[in-house]
Protein backbone atom coordinates (compact mmCIF):
# COMPACT_ATOMS: atom_id res chain seq x y z
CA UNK A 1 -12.31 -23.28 -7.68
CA UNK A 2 -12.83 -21.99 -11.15
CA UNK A 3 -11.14 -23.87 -14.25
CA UNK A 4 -7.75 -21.84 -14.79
CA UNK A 5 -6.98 -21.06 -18.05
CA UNK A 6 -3.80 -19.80 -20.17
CA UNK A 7 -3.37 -15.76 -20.58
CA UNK A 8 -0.69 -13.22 -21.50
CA UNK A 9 -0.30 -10.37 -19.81
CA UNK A 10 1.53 -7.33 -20.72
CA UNK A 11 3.44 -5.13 -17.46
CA UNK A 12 4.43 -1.53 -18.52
CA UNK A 13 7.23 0.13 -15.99
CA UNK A 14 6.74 3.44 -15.57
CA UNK A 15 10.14 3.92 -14.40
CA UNK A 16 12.02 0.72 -15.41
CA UNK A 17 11.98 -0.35 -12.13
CA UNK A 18 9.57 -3.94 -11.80
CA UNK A 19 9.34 -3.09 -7.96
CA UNK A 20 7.99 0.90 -8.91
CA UNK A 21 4.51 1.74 -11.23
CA UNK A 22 3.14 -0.93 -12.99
CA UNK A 23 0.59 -1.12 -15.30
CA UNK A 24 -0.53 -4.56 -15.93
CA UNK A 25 -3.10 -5.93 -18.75
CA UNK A 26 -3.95 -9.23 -20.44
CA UNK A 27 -3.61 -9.07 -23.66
CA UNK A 28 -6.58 -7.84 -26.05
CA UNK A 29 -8.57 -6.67 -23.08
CA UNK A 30 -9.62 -3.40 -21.84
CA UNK A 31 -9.00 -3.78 -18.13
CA UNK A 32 -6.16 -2.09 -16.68
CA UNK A 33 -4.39 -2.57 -13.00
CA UNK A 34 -2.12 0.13 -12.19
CA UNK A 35 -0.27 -0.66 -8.57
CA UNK A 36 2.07 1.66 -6.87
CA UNK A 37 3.40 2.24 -3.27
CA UNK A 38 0.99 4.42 -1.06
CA UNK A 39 3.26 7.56 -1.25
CA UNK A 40 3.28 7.64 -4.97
CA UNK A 41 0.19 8.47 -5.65
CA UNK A 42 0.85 11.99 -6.92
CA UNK A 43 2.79 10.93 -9.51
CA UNK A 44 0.57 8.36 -10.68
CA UNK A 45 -2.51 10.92 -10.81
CA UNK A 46 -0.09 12.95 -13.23
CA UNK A 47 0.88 10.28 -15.31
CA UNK A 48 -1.88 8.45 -15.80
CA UNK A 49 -5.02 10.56 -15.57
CA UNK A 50 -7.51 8.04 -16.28
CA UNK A 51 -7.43 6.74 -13.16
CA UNK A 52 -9.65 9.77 -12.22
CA UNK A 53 -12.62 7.47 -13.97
CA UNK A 54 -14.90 5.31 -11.53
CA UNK A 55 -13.46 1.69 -11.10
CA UNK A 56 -12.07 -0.92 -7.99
CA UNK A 57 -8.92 0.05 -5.89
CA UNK A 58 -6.99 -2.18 -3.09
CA UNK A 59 -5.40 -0.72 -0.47
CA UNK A 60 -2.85 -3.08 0.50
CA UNK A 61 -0.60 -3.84 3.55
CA UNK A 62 0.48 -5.74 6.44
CA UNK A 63 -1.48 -6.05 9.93
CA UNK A 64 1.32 -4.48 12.48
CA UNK A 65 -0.36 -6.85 15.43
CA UNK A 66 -0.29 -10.65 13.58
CA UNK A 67 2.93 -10.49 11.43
CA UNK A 68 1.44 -13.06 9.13
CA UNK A 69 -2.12 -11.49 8.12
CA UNK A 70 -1.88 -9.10 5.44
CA UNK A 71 -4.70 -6.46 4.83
CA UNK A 72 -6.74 -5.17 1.80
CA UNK A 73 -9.16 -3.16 1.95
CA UNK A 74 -11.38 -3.16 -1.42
CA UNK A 75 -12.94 0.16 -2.81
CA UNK A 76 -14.99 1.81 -5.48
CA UNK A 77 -15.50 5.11 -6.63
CA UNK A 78 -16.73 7.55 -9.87
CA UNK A 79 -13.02 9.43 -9.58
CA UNK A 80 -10.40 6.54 -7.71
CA UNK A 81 -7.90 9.21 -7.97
CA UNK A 82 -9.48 11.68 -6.09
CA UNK A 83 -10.83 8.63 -3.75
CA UNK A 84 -7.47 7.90 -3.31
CA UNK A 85 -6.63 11.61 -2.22
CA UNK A 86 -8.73 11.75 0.59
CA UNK A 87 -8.32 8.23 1.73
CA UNK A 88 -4.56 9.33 2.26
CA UNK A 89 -5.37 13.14 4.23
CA UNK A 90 -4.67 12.45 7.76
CA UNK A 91 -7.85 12.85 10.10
CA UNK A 92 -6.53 15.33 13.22
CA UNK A 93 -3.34 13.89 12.91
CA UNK A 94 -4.97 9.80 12.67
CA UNK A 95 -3.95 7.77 10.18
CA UNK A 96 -7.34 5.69 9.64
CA UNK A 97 -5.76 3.19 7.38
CA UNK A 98 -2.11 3.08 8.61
CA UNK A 99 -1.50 -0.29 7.40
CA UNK A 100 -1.72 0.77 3.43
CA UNK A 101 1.34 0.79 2.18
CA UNK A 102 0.42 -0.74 -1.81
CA UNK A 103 -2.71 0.17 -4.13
CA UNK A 104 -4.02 -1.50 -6.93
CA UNK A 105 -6.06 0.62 -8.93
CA UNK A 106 -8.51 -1.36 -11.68
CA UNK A 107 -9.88 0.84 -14.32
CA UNK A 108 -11.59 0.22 -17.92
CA UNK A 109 -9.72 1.89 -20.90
CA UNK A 110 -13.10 2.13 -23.04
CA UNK A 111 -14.32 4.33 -20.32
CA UNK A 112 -17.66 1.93 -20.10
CA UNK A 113 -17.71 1.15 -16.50
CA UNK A 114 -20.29 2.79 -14.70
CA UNK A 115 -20.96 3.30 -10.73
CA UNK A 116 -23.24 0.27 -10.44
CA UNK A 117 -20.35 -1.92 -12.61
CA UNK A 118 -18.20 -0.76 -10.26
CA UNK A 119 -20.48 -2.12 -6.76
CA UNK A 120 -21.01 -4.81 -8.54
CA UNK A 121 -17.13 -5.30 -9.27
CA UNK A 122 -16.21 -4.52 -5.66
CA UNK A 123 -19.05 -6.85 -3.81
CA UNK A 124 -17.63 -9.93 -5.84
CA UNK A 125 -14.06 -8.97 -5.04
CA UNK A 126 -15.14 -8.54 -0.97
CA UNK A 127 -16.40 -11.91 -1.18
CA UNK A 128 -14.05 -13.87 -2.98
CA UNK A 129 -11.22 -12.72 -0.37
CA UNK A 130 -13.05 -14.36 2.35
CA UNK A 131 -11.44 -17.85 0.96
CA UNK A 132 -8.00 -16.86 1.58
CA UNK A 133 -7.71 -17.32 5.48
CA UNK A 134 -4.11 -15.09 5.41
CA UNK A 135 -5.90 -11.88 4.24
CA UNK A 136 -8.51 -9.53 6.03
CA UNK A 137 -10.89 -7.34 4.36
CA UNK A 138 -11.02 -3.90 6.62
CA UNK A 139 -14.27 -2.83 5.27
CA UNK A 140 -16.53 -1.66 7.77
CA UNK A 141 -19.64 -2.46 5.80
CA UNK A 142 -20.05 -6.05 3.53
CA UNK A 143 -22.00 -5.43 0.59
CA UNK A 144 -25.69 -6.84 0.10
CA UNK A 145 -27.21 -9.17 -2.25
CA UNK A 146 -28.41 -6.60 -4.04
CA UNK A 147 -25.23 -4.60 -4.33
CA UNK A 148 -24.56 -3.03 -7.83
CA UNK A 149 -28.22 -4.85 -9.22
CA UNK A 150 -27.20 -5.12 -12.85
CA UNK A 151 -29.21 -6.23 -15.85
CA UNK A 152 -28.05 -9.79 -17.45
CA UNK A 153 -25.63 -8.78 -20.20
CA UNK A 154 -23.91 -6.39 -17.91
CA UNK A 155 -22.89 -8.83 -15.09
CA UNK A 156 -21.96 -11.25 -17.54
CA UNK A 157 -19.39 -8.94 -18.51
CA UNK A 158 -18.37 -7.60 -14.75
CA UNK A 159 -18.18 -11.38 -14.15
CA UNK A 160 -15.40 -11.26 -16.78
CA UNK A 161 -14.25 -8.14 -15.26
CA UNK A 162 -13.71 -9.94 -11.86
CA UNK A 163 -11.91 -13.07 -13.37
CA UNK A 164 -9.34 -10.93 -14.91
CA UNK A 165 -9.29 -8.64 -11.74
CA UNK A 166 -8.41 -11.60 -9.76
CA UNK A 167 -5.71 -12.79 -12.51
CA UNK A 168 -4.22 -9.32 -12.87
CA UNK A 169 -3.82 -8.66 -8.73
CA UNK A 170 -1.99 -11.94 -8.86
CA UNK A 171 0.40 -11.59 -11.44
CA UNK A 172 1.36 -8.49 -9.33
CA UNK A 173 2.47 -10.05 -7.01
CA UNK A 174 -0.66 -10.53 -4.03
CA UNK A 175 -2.48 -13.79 -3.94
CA UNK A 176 -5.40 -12.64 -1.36
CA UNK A 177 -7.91 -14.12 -3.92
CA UNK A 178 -6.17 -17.51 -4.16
CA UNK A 179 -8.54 -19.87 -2.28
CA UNK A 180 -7.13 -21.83 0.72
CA UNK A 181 -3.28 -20.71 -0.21
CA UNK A 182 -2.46 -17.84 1.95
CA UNK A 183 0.98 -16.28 1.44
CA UNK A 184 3.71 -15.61 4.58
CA UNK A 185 3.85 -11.99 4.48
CA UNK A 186 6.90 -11.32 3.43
CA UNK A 187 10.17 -9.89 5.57
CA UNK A 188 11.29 -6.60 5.14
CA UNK A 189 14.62 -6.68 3.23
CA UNK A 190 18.09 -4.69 3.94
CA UNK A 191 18.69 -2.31 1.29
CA UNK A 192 21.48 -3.22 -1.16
CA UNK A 193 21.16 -0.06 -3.41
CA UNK A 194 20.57 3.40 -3.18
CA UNK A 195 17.94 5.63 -4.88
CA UNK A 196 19.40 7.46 -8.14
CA UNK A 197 17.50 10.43 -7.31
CA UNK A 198 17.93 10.86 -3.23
CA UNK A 199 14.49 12.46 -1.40
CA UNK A 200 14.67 14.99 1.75
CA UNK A 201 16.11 13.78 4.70
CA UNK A 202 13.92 13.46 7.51
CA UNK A 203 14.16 13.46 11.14
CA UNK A 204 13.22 11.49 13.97
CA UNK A 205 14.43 12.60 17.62
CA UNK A 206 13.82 12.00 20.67
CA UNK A 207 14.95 10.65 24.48
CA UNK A 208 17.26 7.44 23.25
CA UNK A 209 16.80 7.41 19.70
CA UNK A 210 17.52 9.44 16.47
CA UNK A 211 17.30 8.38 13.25
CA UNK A 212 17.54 9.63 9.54
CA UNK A 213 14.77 8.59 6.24
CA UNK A 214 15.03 9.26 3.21
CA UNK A 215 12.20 8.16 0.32
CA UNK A 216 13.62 5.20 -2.27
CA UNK A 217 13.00 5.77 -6.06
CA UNK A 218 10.46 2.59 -5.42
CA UNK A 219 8.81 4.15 -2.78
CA UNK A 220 10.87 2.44 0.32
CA UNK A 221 11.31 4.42 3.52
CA UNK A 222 15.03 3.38 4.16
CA UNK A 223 16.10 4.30 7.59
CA UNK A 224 19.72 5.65 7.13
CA UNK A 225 23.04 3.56 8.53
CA UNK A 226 23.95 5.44 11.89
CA UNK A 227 20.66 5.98 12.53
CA UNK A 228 20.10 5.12 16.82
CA UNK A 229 17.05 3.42 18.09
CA UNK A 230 15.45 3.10 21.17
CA UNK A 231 16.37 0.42 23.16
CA UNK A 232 13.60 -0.40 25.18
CA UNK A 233 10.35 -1.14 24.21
CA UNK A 234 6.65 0.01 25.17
CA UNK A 235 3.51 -2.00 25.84
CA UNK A 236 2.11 -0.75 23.00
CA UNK A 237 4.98 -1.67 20.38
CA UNK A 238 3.31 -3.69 17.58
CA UNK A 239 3.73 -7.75 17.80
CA UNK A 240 5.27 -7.12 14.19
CA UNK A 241 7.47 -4.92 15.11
CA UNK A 242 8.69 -6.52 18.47
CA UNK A 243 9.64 -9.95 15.82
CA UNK A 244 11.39 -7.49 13.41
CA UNK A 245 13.43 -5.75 15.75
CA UNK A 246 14.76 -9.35 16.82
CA UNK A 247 15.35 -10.50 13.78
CA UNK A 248 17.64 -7.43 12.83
CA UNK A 249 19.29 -7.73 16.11
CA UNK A 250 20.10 -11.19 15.23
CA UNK A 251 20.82 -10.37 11.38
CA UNK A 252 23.37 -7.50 12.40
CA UNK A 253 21.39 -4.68 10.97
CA UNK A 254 20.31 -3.55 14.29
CA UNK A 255 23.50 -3.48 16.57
CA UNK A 256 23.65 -2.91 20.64
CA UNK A 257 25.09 0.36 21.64
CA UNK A 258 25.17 1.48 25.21
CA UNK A 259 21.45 2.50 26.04
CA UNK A 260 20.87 2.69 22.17
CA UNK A 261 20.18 -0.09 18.83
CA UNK A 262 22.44 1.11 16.40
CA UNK A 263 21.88 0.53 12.31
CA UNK A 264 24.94 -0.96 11.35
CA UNK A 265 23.56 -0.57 7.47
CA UNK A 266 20.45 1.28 5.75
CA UNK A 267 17.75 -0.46 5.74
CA UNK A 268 13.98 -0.34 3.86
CA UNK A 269 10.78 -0.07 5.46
CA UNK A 270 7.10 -0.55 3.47
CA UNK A 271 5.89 2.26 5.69
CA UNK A 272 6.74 5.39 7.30
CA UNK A 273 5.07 4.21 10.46
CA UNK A 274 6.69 0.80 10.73
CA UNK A 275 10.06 2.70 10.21
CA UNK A 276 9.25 5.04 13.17
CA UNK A 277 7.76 2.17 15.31
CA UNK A 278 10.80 0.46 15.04
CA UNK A 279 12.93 3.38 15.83
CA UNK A 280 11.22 3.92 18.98
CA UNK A 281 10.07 0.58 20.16
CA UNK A 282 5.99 1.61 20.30
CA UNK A 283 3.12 2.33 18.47
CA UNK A 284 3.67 5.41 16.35
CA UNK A 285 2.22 7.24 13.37
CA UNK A 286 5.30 7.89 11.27
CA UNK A 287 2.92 10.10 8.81
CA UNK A 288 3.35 12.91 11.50
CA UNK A 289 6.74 11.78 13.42
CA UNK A 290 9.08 11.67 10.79
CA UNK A 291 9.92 15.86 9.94
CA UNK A 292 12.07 17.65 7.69
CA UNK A 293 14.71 20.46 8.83
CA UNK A 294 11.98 22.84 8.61
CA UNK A 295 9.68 21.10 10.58
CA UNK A 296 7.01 19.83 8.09
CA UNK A 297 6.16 16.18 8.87
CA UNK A 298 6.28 13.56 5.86
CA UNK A 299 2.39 13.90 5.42
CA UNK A 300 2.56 17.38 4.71
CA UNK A 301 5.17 17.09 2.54
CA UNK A 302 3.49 14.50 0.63
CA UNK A 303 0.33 15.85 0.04
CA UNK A 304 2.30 18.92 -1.29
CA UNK A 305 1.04 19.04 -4.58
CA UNK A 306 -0.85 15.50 -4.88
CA UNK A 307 -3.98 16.53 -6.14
CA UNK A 308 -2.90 17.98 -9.12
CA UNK A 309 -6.03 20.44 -10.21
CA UNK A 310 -9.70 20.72 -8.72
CA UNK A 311 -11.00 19.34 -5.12
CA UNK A 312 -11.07 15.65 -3.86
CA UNK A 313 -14.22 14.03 -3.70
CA UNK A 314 -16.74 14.12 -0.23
CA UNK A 315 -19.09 11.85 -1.18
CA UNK A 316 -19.77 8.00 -2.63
């Protein structure tokens, strides 16, 4: 393990709020990490515009079949932001990366880094994850030797680009590129305060359940007090989400009702999909199931304005 050594890093809040937008950098470097929930993108492609340049994103989350693995999926592209767009468009109603619920986004401010600095960045960040045993990397293809070739001076400075990437994704709270020192993924907690500016409700109904959500100023999915889920549970309910029903059953935030589980208090979900799973005791894409009065599902309402001007990229 490389030789720590002292830093001091600076956090900006977007919003004041240390669990919403942050924008973390050590001091007297260029190298930005910007990390937000997976439903605030739109507002973080308004506010901060240079994330539209080519750098390394993480798509962060929790595996909803082993309760203790957490998932990242490491990226590159010319524009993240628009990247970002289409990695979060629903595919015929799929949700290819359900598990993201956090990004990272890691971006030069002297506008230097280049496609190959960013395969370059990217390859070293795939393999350093691999010594951290409590996080898996999604990617469908592992990068090759060869992978962002860069002349001498350059990956002497990516190198320094990955140190600080590493240093950065920590201080924000993930530790997937601490060696040997996996993390417990962490419980969902019961929500103790409210959002100051309250989202849409939305709706989920069905044959022994019905529940309320409504969007946190962080970017929680808190399933409203009152809300009924279903008792009984499918084959295909998540091993996660079989342990966290339990545990709110035994907490007192999930309380037995006749044929129903009743929430005795709001409570805040990372996901829209592990809010709906619990809800209805199976597998579910909450992207789609969760619906305003009018009918539009939480995806459409969502991508409703996110890409602010011009088209998301196809390729790269």
């Amino acid at each position: 393990m490389p030789e720590l050594k002292p830093r001091s890093i600076n956090i900006f809040l977007l919003d004041g709020d240390p669990n919403g937008i942050r924008v973390a950098q050590i001091s007297m470097s260029t190298i930005q990490a910007i990390a937000f929930r997976r439903n605030q993108l739109r507002r973080v492609r308004e506010a901060f515009p240079e994330i539209e340049r080519p750098g390394v994103y993480l798509l962060i989350g929790s595996d909803e079949n082993e309760p203790d693995r957490l998932i990242a999926y490491i990226g590159e592209s010319e524009g993240i932001g628009s990247r970002l767009y289409t990695h979060n468009s629903n595919d015929a109603g799929r949700d290819p990366k359900a598990y993201w619920t956090d990004t990272v986004v890691l971006i030069s401010k002297d506008e230097n880094l280049t496609k190959s600095h960013a395969r370059y960045v990217e390859a070293c960040l795939i393999r350093a994850v691999g010594g951290n045993p409590r996080w898996h990397v999604p990617n469908s293809k592992r990068p090759s030797e060869d992978a962002g070739k860069l002349p001498l001076p350059d990956r002497a400075a990516m190198e320094e680009f990955v140190d600080q990437t590493k240093t950065l994704v920590g201080a924000l709270g993930w530790d997937l590129f601490r060696e040997m020192r996996g993390r417990a993924a962490e419980p969902l907690e019961q929500l103790t305060t409210t959002a100051d500016d309250p989202s849409p409700v939305f709706f989920f109904r069905g044959e022994g359940f019905s529940a309320e959500m409504m969007i946190s100023q962080s970017g929680d999915f808190v399933v409203k007090a009152g809300s009924k889920a279903r008792a009984r549970t499918t084959p295909t309910i998540p091993k996660g989400t079989l342990a966290l029903r339990e545990t709110l059953l035994k907490s007192g935030v999930l309380r037995a009702d006749a044929s129903t589980l009743v929430f005795a208090s709001d409570y805040k979900f990372t996901s829209a999909s592990a809010a709906a799973a619990t809800v209805i005791g199976a597998s579910a894409n909450g992207r789609i199931l969760w619906k305003l009065a009018d009918g539009r599902c939480y995806a459409d309402w969502e991508a409703e304005g996110t890409l602010p001007q011009g088209e998301p990229e196809v390729n790269g």
